[in-house]
C-alpha atoms as a PDB file:
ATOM      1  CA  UNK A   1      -4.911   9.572  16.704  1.00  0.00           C
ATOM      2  CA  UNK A   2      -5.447   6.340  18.836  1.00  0.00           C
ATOM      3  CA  UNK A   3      -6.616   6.752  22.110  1.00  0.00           C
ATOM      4  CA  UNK A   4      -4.184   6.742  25.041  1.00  0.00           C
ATOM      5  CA  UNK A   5      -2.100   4.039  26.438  1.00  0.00           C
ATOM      6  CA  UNK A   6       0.627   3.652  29.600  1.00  0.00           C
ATOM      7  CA  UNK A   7       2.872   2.457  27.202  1.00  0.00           C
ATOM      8  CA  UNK A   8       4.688   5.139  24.462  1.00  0.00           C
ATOM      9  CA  UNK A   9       3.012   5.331  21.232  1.00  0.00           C
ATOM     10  CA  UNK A  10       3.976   3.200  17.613  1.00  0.00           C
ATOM     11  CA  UNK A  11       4.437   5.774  15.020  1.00  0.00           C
ATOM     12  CA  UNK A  12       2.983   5.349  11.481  1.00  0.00           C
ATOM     13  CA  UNK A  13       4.108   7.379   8.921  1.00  0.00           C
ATOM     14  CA  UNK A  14       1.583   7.175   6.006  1.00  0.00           C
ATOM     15  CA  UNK A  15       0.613   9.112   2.963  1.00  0.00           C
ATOM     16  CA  UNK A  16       0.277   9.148  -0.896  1.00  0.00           C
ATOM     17  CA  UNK A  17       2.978   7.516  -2.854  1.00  0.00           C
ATOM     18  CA  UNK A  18       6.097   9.491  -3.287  1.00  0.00           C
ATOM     19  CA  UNK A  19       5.443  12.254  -0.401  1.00  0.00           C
ATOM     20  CA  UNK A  20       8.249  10.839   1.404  1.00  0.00           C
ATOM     21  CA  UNK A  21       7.791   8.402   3.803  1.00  0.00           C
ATOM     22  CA  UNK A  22      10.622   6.107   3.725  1.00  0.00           C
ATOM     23  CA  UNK A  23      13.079   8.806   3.966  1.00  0.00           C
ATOM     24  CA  UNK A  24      10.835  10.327   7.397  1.00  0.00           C
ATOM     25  CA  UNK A  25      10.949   6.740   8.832  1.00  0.00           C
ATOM     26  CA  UNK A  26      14.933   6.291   8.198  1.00  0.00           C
ATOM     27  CA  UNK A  27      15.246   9.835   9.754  1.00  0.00           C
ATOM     28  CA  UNK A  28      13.081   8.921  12.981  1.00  0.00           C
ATOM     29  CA  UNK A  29      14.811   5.591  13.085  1.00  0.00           C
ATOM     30  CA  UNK A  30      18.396   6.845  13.305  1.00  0.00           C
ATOM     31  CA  UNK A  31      17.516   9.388  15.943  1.00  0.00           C
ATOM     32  CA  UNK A  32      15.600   6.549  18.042  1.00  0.00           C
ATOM     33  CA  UNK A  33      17.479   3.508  17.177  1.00  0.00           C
ATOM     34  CA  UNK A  34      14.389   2.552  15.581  1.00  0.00           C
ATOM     35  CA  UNK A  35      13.187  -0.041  13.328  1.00  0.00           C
ATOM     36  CA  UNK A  36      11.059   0.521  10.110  1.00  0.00           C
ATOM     37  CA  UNK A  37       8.219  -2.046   9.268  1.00  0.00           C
ATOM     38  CA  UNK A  38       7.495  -1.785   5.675  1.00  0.00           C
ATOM     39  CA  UNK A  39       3.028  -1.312   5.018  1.00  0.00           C
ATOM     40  CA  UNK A  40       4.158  -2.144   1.352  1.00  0.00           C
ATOM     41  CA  UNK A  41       1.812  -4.690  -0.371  1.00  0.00           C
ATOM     42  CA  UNK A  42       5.178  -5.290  -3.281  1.00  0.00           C
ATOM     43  CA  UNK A  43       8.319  -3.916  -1.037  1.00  0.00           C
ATOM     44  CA  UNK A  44       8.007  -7.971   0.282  1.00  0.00           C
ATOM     45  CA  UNK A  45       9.079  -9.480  -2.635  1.00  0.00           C
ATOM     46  CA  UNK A  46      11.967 -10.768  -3.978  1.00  0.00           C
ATOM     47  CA  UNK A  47      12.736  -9.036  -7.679  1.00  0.00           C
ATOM     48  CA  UNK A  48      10.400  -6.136  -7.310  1.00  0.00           C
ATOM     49  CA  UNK A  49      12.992  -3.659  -6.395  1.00  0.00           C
ATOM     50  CA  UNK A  50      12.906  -0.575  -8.157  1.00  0.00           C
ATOM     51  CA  UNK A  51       9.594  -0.891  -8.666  1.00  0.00           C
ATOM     52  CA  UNK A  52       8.442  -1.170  -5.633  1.00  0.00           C
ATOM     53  CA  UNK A  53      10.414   2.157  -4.500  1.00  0.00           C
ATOM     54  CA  UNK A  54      12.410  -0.037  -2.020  1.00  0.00           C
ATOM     55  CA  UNK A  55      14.965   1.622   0.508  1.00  0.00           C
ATOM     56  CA  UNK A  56      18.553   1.630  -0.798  1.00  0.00           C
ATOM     57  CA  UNK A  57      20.793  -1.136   0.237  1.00  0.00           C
ATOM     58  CA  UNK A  58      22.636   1.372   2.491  1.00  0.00           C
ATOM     59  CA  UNK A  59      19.718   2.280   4.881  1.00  0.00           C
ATOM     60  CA  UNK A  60      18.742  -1.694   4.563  1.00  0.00           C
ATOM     61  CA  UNK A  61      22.040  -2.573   5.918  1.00  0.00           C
ATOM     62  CA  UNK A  62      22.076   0.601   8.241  1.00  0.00           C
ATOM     63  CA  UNK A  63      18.358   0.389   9.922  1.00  0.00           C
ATOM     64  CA  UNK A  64      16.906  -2.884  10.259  1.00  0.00           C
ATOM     65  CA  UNK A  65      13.713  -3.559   7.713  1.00  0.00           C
ATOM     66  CA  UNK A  66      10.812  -5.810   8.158  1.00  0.00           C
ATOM     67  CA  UNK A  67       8.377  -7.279   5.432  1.00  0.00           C
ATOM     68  CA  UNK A  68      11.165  -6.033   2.649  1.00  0.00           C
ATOM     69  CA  UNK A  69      12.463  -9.288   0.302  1.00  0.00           C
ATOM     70  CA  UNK A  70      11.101 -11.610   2.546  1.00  0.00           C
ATOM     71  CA  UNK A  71       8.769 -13.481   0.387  1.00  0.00           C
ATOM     72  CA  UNK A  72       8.922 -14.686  -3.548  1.00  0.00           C
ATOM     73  CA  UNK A  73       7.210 -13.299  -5.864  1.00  0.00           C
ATOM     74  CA  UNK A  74       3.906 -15.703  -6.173  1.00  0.00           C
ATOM     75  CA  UNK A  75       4.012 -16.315  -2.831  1.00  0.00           C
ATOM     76  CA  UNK A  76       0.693 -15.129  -1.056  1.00  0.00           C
ATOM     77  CA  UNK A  77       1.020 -11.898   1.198  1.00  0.00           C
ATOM     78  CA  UNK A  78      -2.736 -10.359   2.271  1.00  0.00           C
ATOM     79  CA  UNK A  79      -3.687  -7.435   4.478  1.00  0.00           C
ATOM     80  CA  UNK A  80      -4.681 -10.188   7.401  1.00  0.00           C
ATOM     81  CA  UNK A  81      -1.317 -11.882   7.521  1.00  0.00           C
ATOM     82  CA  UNK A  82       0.589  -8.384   7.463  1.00  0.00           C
ATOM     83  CA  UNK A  83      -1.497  -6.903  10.460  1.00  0.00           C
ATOM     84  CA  UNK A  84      -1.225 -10.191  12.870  1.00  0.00           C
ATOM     85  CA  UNK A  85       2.909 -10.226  11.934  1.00  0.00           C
ATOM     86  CA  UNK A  86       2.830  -6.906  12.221  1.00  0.00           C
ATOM     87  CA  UNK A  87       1.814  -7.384  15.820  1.00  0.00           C
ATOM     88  CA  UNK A  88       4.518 -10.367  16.637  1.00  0.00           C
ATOM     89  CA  UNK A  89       6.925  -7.931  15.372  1.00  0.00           C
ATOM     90  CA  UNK A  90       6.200  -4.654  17.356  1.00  0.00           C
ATOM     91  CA  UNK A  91       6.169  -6.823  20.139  1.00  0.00           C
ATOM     92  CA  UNK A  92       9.397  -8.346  19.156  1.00  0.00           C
ATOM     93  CA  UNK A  93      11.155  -5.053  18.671  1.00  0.00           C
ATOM     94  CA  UNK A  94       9.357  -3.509  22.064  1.00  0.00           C
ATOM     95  CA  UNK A  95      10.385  -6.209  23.970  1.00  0.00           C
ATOM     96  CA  UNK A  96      13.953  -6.185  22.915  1.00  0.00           C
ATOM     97  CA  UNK A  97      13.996  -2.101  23.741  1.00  0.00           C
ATOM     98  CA  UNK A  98      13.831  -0.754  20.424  1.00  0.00           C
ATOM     99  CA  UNK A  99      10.904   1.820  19.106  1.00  0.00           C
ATOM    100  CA  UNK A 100       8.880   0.262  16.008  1.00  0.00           C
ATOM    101  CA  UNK A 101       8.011   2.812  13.138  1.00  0.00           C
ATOM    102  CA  UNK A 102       5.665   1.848  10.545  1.00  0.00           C
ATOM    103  CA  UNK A 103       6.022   3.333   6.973  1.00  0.00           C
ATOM    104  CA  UNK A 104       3.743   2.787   4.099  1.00  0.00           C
ATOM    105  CA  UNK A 105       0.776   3.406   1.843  1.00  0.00           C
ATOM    106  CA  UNK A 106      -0.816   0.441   1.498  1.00  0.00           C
ATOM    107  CA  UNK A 107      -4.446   0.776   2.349  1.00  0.00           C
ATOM    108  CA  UNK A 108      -5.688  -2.135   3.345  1.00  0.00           C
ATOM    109  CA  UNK A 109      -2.323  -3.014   4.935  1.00  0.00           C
ATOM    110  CA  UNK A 110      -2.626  -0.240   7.109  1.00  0.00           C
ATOM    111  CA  UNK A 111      -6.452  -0.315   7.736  1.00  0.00           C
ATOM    112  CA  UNK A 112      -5.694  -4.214   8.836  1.00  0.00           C
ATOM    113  CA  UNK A 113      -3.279  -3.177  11.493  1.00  0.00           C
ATOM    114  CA  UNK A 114      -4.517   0.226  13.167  1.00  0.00           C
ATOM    115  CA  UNK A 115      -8.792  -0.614  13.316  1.00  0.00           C
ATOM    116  CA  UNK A 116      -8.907  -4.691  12.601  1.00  0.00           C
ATOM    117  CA  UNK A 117     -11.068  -6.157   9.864  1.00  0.00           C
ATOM    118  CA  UNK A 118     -14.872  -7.219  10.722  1.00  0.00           C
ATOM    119  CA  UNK A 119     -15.557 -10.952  10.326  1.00  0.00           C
ATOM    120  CA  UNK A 120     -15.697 -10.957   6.326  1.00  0.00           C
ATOM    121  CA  UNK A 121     -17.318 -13.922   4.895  1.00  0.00           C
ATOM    122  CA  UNK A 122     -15.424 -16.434   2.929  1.00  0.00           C
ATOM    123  CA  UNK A 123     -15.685 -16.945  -0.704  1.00  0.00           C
ATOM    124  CA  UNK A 124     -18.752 -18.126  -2.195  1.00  0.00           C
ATOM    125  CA  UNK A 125     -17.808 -20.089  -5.611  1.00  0.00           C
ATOM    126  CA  UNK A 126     -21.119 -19.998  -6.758  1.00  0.00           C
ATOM    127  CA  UNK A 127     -21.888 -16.495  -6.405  1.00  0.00           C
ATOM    128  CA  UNK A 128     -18.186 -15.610  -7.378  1.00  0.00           C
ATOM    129  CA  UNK A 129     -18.568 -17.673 -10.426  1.00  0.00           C
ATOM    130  CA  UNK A 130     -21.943 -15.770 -11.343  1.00  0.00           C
ATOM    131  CA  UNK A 131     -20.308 -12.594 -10.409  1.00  0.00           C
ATOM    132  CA  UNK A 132     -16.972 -13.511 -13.235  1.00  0.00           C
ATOM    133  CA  UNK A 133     -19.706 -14.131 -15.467  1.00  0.00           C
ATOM    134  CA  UNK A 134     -21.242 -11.104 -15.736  1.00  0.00           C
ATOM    135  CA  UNK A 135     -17.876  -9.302 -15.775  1.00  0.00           C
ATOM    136  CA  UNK A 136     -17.301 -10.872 -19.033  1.00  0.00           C
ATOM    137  CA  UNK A 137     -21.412 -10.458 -20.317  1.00  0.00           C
ATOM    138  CA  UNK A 138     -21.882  -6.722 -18.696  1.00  0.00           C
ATOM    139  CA  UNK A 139     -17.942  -5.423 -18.615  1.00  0.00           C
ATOM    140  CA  UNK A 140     -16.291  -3.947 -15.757  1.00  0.00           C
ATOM    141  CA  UNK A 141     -17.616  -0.629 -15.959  1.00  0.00           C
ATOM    142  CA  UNK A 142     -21.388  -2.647 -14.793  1.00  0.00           C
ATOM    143  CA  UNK A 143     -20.162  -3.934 -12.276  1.00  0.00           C
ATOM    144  CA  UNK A 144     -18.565  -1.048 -10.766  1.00  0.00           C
ATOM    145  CA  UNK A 145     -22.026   0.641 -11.148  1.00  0.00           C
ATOM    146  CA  UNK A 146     -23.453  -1.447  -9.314  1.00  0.00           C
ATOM    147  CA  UNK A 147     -20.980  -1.124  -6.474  1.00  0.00           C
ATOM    148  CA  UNK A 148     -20.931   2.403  -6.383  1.00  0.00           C
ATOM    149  CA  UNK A 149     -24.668   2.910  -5.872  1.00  0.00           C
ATOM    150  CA  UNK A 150     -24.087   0.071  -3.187  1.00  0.00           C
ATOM    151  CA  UNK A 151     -20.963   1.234  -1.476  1.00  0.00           C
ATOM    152  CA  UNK A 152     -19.639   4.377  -2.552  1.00  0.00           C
ATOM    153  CA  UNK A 153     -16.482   4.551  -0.141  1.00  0.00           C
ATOM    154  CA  UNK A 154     -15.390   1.076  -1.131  1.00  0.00           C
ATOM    155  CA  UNK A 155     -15.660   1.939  -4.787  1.00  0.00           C
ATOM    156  CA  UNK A 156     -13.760   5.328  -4.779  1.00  0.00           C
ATOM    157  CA  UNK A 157     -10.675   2.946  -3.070  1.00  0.00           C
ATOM    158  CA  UNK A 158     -10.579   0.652  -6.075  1.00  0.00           C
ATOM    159  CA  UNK A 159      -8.012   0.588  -8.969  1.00  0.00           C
ATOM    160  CA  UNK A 160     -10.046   0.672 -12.073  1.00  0.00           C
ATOM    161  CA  UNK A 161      -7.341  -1.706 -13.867  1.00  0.00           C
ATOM    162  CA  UNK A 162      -7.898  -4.478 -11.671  1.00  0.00           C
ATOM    163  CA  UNK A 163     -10.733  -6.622 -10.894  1.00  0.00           C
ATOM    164  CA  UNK A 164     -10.487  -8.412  -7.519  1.00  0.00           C
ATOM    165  CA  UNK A 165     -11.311  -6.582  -5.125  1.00  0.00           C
ATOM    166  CA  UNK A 166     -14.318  -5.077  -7.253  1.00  0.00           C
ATOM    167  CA  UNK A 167     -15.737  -8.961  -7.440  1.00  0.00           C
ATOM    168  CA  UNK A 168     -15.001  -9.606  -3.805  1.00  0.00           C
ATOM    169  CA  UNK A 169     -16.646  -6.210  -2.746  1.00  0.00           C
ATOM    170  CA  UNK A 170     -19.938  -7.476  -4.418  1.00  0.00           C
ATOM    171  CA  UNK A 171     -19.750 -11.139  -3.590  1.00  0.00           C
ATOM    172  CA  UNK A 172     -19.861  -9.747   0.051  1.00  0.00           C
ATOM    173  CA  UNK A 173     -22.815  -7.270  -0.668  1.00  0.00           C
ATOM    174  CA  UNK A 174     -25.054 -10.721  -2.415  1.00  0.00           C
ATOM    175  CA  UNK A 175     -23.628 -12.770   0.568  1.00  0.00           C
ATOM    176  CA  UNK A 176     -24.385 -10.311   3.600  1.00  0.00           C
ATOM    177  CA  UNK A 177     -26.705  -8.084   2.445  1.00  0.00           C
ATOM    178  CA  UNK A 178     -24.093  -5.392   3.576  1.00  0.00           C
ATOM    179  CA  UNK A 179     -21.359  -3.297   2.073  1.00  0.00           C
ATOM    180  CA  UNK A 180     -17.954  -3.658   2.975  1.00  0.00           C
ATOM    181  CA  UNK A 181     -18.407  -0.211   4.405  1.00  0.00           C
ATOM    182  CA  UNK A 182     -20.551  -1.354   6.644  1.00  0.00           C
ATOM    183  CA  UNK A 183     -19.308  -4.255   7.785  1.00  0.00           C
ATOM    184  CA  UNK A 184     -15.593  -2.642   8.787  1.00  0.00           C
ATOM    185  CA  UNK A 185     -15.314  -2.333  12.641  1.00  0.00           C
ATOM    186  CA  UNK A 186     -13.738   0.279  14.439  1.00  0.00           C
ATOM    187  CA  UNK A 187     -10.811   0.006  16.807  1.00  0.00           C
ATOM    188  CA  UNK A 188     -10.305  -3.822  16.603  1.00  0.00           C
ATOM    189  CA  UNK A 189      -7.001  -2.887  17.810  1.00  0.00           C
ATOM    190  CA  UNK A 190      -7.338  -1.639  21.045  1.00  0.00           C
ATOM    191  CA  UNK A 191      -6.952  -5.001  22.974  1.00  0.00           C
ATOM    192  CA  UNK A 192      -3.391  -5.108  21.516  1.00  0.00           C
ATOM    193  CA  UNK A 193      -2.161  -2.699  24.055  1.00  0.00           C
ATOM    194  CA  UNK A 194      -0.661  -0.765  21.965  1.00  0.00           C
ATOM    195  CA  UNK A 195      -1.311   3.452  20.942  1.00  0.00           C
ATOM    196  CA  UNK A 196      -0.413   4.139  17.982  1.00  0.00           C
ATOM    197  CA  UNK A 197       0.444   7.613  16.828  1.00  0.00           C
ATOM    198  CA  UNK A 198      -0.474   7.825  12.962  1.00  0.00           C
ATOM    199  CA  UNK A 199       1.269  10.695  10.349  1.00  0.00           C
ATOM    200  CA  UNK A 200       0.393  11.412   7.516  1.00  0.00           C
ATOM    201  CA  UNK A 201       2.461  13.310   4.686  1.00  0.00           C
ATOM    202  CA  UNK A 202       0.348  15.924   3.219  1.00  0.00           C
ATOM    203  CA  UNK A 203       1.444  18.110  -0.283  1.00  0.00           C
ATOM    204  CA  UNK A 204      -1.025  20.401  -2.473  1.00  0.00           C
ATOM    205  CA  UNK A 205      -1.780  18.258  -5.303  1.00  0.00           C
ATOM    206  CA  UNK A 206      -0.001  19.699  -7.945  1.00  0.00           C
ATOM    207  CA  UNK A 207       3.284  19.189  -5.973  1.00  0.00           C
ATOM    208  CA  UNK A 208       2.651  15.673  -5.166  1.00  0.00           C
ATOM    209  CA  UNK A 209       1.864  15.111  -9.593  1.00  0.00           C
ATOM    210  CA  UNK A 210       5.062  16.649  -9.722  1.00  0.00           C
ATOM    211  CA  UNK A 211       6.949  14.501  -7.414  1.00  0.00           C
ATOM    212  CA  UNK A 212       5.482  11.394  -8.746  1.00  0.00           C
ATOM    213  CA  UNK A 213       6.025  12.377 -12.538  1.00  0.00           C
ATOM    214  CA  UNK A 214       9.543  12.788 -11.626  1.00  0.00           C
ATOM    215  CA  UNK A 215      10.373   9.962  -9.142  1.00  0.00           C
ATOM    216  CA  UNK A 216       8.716   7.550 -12.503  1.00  0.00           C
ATOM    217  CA  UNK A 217      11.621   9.307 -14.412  1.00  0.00           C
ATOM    218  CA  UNK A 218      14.131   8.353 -11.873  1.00  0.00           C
ATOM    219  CA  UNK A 219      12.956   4.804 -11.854  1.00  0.00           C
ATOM    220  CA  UNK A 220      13.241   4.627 -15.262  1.00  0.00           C
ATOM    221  CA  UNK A 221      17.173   6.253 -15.047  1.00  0.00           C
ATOM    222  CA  UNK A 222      17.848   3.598 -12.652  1.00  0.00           C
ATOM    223  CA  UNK A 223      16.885   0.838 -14.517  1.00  0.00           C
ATOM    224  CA  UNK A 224      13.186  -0.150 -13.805  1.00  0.00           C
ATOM    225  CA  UNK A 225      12.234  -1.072 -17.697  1.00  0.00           C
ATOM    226  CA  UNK A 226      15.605  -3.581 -17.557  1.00  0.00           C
ATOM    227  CA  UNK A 227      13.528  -4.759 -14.199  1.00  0.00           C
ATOM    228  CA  UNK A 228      10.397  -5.049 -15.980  1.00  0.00           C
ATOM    229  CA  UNK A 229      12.013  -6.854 -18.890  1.00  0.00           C
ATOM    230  CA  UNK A 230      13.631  -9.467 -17.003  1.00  0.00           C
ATOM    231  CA  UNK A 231      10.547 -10.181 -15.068  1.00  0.00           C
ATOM    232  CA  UNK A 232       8.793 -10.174 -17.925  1.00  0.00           C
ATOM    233  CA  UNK A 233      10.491 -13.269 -19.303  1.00  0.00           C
ATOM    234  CA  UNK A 234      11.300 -15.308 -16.217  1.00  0.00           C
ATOM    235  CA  UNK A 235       7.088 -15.021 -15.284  1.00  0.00           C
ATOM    236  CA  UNK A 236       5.365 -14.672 -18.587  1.00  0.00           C
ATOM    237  CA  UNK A 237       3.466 -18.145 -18.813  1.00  0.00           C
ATOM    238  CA  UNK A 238       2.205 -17.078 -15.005  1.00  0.00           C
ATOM    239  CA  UNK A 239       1.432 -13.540 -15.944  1.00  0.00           C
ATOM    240  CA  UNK A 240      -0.407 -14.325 -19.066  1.00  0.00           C
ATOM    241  CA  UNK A 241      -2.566 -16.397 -16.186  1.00  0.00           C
ATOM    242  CA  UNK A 242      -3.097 -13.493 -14.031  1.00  0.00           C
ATOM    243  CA  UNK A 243      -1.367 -15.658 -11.057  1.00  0.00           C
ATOM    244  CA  UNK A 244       0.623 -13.284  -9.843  1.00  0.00           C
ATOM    245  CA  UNK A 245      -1.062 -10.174  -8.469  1.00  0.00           C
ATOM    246  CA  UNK A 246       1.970  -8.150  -7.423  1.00  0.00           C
ATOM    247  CA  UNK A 247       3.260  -7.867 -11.132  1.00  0.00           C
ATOM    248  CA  UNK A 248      -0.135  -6.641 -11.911  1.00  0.00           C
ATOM    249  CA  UNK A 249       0.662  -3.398 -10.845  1.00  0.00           C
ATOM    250  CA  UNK A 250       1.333   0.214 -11.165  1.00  0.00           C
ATOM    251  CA  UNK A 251       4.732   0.450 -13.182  1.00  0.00           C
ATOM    252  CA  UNK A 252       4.933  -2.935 -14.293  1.00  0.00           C
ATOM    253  CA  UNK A 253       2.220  -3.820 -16.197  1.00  0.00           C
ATOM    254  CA  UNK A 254       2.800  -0.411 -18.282  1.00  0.00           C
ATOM    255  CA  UNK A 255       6.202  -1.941 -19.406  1.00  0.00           C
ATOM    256  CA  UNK A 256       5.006  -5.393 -19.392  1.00  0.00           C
ATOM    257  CA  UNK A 257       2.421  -4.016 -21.938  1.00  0.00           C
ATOM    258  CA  UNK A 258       5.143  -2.620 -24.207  1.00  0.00           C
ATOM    259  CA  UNK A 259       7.491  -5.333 -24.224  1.00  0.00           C
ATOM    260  CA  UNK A 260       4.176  -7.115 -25.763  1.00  0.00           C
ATOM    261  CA  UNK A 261       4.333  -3.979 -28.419  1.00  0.00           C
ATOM    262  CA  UNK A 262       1.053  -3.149 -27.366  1.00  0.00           C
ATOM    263  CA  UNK A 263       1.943   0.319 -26.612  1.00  0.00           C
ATOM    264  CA  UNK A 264       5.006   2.200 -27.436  1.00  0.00           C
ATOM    265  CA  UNK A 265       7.297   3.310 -24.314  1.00  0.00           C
ATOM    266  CA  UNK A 266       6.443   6.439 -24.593  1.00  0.00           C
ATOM    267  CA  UNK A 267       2.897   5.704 -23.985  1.00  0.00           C
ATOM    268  CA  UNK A 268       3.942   3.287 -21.273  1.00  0.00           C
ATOM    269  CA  UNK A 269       5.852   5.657 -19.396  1.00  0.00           C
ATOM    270  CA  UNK A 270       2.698   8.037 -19.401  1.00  0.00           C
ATOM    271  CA  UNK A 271       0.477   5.598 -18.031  1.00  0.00           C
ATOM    272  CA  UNK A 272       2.490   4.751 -15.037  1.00  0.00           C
ATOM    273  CA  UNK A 273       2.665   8.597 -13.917  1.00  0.00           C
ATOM    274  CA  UNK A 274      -1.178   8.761 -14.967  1.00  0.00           C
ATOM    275  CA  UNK A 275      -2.040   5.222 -13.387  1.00  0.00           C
ATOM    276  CA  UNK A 276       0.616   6.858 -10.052  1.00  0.00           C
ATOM    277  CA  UNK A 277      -1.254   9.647  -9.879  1.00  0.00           C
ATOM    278  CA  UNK A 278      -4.972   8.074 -10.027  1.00  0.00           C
ATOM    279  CA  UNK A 279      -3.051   5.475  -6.861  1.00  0.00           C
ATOM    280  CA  UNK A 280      -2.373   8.299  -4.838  1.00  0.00           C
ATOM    281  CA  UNK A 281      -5.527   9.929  -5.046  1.00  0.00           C
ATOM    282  CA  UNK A 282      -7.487   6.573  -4.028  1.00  0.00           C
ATOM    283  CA  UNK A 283      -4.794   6.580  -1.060  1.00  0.00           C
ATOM    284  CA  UNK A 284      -5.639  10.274   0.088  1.00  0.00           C
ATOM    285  CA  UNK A 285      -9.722   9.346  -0.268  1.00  0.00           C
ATOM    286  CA  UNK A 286      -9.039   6.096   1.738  1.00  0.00           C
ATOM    287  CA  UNK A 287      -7.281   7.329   4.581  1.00  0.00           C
ATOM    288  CA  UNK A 288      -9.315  10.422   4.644  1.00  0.00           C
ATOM    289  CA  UNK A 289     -12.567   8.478   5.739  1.00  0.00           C
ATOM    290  CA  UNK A 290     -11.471   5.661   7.198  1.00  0.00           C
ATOM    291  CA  UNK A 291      -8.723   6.176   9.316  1.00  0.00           C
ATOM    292  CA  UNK A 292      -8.171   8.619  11.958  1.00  0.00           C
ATOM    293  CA  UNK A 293      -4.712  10.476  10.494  1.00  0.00           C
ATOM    294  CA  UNK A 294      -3.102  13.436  12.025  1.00  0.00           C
ATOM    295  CA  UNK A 295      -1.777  15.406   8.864  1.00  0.00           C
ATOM    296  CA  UNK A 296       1.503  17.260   8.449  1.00  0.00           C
ATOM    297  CA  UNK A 297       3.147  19.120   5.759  1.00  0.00           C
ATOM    298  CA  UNK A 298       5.495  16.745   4.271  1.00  0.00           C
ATOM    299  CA  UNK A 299       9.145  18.784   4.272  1.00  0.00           C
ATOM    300  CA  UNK A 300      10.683  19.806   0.918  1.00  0.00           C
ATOM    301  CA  UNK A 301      14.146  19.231   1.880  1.00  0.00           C
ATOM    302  CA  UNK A 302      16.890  17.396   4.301  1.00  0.00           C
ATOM    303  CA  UNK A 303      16.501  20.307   6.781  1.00  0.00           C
ATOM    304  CA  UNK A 304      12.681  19.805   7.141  1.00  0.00           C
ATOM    305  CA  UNK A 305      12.796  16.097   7.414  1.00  0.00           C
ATOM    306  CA  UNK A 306      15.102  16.066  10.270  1.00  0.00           C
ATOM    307  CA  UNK A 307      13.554  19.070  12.256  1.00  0.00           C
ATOM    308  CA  UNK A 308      10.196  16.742  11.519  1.00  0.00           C
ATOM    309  CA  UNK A 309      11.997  13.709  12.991  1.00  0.00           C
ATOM    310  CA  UNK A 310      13.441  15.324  16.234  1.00  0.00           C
ATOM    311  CA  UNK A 311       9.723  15.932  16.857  1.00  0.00           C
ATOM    312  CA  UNK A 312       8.486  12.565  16.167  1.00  0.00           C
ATOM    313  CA  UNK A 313      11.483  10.570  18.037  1.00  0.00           C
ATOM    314  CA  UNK A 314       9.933  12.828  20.762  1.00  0.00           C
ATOM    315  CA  UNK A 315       6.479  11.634  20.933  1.00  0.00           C
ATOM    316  CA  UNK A 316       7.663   7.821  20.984  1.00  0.00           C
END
């Protein structure tokens, strides 16, 4: 929990994937007259809809959303722009006498707005060029190596079907001479003024599997390979670029593989509850050691979630 503050506290509901966030944050919203900002890296974009596990229409029209379809997809959206909006907006919603509550699971999203980034270097072409280089002579698995004798935390946080932030993570190491790790500061956030009170939503493992093998099923019901299909053909020249990083993810690039009859969709739709389940673990070591989270038992039903949000629209 942050440390204490004359003004009331910003609640952030965070957690693994599919423990049930959104539907706390729409609970503690209606009892407060609240308004939810979104920690979603994909819930921003336009398209990405089922996806992206974004609120129903209903509670969009009923309980005002920020950073939900504001952006296209292609468009940039990074952890440093969300935390200092994120900021203009709390103060926004404070200001006009309503309670902000912040809902999501996306790492560095989150890490960005509650402790503040340390002064990271900017790119180096040169050493990022040598660094691509030996991705394609060495392989990923090298690399990672590499990292994880380096910076252990920072490699148990990456998604082993991307590359990115696995280059970036050692470009920093060969330009500072220090790990990411190391280089994160503490409590940036404290001359913002504000306290904020962070949940998170806590399940034994084998429940939360459970809950994510099922919600994939659900997406699936409601349409999400028709989703994947259309974007599929409206952004192929740009995906077979790799220019757009929010397609490159968890649900999508399963499907987008077997629309390319790579895989069949049965094997598709096994990967994205394997690759969903592999996401939600990163999330849990993440927020483990590097944020300070106050855990509670997420609720199974309707009755739980409200008697959870009468406490919560207490605290704030």
């Amino acid at each position: 929990m942050s440390s204490s503050s004359p003004h009331p506290a910003v609640l952030v509901i965070l957690g693994p994937t599919a423990s049930g966030k959104s539907g706390l944050a729409l609970a503690v919203a209606r009892k407060t007259g609240g308004e939810i900002i979104s920690a979603d890296s994909r819930q921003i974009y336009r398209e990405l809809d089922i996806g992206a596990a974004k609120p129903s229409p209903d509670a969009l029209l009923e309980i005002r959303h920020h950073f939900i379809d504001e952006k296209n997809i292609g468009e940039p959206f990074t952890a440093g722009y969300f935390a200092i909006e994120a900021l203009k907006r709390i103060e926004d919603i404070r200001r006009r006498g309503k309670k902000a509550i912040i809902a999501g699971g996306s790492t560095l999203y989150l890490q960005g707005l509650l402790t503040g980034f340390s002064d990271l270097p900017e790119a180096d072409p040169a050493i990022r060029k040598k660094l691509l280089e030996e991705l394609d002579r060495f392989g990923r698995d090298n690399l990672y190596e590499r990292l994880l004798e380096r910076d252990p935390e920072q490699a148990a946080t990456l998604d082993p079907t991307k590359t990115h932030r696995l280059i970036r993570s050692l470009e920093i190491i060969e330009i500072t001479g220090k790990s990411v790790t190391e280089l994160r500061t503490k409590d940036k956030r404290q001359g913002s003024g504000l306290c904020f009170c962070t949940l998170g939503l806590s399940m034994p493992r084998e429940i939360l599997y459970e809950r994510i093998n099922h919600r994939t099923e659900k997406m699936l019901d409601a349409g999400l390979l028709y989703e994947a299909e259309k974007l599929y053909k409206k952004y192929q020249l740009l995906l077979e670029s790799g220019r757009i990083q929010a397609l490159q993810s968890v649900g999508y690039q399963e499907l987008f593989q077997y629309l390319e009859g790579k895989i069949d969709l049965t094997t598709a739709v096994s990967l994205i509850k394997q690759h969903t389940r592999n996401y939600a673990k990163r999330q849990l070591t993440f927020f483990n050691n590097s944020m300070d989270v106050r855990w509670e038992t997420a609720p199974e039903n309707d009755n739980g979630i409200e008697k959870l949000a009468d406490r919560l629209a207490g605290m704030i």
